[in-house]
C-alpha atoms as a PDB file:
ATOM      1  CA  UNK A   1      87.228 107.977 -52.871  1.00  0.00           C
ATOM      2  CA  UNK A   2      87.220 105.895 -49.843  1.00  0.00           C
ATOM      3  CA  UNK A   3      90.522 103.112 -50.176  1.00  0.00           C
ATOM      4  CA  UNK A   4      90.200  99.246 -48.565  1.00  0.00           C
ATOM      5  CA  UNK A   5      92.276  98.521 -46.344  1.00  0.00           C
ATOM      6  CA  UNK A   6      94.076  95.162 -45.568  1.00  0.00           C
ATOM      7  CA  UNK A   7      95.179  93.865 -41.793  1.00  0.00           C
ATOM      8  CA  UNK A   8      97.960  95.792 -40.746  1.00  0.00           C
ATOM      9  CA  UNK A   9      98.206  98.884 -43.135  1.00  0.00           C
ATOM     10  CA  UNK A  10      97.005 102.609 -42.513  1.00  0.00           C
ATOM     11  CA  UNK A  11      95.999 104.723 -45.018  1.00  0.00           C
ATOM     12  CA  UNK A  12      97.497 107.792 -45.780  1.00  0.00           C
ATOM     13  CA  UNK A  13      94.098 109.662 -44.347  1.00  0.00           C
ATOM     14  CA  UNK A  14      94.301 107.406 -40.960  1.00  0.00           C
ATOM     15  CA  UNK A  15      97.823 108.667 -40.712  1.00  0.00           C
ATOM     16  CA  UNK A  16      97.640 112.202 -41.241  1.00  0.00           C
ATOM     17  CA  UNK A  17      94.289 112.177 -39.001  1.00  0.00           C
ATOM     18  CA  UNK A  18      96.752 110.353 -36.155  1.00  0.00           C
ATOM     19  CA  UNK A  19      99.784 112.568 -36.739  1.00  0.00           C
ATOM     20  CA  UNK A  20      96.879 116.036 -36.133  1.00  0.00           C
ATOM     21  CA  UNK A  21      95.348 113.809 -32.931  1.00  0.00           C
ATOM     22  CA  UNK A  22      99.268 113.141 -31.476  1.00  0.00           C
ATOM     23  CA  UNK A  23      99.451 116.835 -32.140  1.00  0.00           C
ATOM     24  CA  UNK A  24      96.587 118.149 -30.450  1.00  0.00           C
ATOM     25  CA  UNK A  25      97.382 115.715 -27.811  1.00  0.00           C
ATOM     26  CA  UNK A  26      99.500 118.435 -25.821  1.00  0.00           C
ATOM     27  CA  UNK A  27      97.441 120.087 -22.907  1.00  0.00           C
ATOM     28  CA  UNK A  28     100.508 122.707 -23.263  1.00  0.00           C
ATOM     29  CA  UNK A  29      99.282 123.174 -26.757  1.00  0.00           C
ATOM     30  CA  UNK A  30      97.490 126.774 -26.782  1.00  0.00           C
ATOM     31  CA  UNK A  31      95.020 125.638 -29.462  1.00  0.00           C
ATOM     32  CA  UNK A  32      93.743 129.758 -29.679  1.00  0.00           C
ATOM     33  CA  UNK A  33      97.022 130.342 -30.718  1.00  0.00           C
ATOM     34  CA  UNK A  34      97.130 127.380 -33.438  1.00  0.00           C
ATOM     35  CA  UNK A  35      93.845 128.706 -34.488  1.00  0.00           C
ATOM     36  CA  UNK A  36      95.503 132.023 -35.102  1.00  0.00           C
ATOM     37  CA  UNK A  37      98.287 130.985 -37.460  1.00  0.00           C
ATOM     38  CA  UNK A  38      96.069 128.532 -39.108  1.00  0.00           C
ATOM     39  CA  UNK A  39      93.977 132.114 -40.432  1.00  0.00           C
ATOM     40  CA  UNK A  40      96.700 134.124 -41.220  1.00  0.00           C
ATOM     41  CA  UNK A  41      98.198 131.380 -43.616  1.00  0.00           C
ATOM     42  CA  UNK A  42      96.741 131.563 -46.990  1.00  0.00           C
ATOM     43  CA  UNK A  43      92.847 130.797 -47.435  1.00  0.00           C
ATOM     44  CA  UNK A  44      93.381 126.998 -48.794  1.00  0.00           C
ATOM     45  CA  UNK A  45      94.782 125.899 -45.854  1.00  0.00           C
ATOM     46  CA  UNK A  46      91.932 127.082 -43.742  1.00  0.00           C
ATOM     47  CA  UNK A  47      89.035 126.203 -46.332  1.00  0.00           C
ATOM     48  CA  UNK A  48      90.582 122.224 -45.960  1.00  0.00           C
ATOM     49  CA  UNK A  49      90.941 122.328 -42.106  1.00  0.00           C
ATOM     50  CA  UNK A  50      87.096 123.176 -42.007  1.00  0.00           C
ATOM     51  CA  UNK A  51      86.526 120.513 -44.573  1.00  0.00           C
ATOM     52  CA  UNK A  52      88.467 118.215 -42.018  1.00  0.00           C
ATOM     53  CA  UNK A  53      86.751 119.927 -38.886  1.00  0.00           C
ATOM     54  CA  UNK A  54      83.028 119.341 -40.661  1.00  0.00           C
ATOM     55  CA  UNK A  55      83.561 115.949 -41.745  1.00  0.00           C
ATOM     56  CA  UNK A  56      84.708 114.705 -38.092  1.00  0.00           C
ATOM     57  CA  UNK A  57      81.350 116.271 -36.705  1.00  0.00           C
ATOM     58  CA  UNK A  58      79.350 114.856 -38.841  1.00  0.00           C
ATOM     59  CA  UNK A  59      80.806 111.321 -38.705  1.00  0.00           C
ATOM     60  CA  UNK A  60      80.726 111.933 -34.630  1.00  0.00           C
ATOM     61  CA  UNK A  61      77.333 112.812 -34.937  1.00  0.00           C
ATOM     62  CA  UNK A  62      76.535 109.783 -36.426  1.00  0.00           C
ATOM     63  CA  UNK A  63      78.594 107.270 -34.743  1.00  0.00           C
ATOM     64  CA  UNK A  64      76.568 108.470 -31.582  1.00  0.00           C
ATOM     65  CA  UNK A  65      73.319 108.497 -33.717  1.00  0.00           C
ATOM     66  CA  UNK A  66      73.853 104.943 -34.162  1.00  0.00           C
ATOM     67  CA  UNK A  67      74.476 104.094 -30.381  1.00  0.00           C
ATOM     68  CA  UNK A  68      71.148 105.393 -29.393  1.00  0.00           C
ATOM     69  CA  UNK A  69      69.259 103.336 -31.532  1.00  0.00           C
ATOM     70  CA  UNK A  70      66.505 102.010 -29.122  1.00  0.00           C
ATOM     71  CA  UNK A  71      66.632  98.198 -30.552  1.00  0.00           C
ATOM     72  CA  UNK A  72      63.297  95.927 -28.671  1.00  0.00           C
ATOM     73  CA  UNK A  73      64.806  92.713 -30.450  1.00  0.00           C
END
């Protein structure tokens, strides 16, 4: 279910994407390593990352979809 927003307020999804961006932020961050303890912890966890992972591709996918368009007018 996709929430409206009003000026000024973040949704809890905006947030929690921000607080994983600030966290992945770190060049010091061995991401192989995150990686790691993300699949030893129990499946869930993992299963909703990749439901997080595949719905940032695809909305990346499209956002640059939608810059190409070749407009004459």
């Amino acid at each position: 279910m996709m929430r409206i927003r009003t000026i000024g307020t973040r949704s809890e999804e905006e947030r929690v994407a921000q607080t994983i961006a600030n966290k992945l932020d770190s060049v010091s961050l061995n991401l192989d390593e995150v990686g790691r303890y993300l699949a030893g912890m129990p499946n869930v966890f993992y299963n909703r990352f990749m439901v997080v992972a595949e719905a940032a591709e695809f909305s990346k996918e499209l956002q640059s979809a939608n810059s190409q368009k070749d407009y004459l007018f």
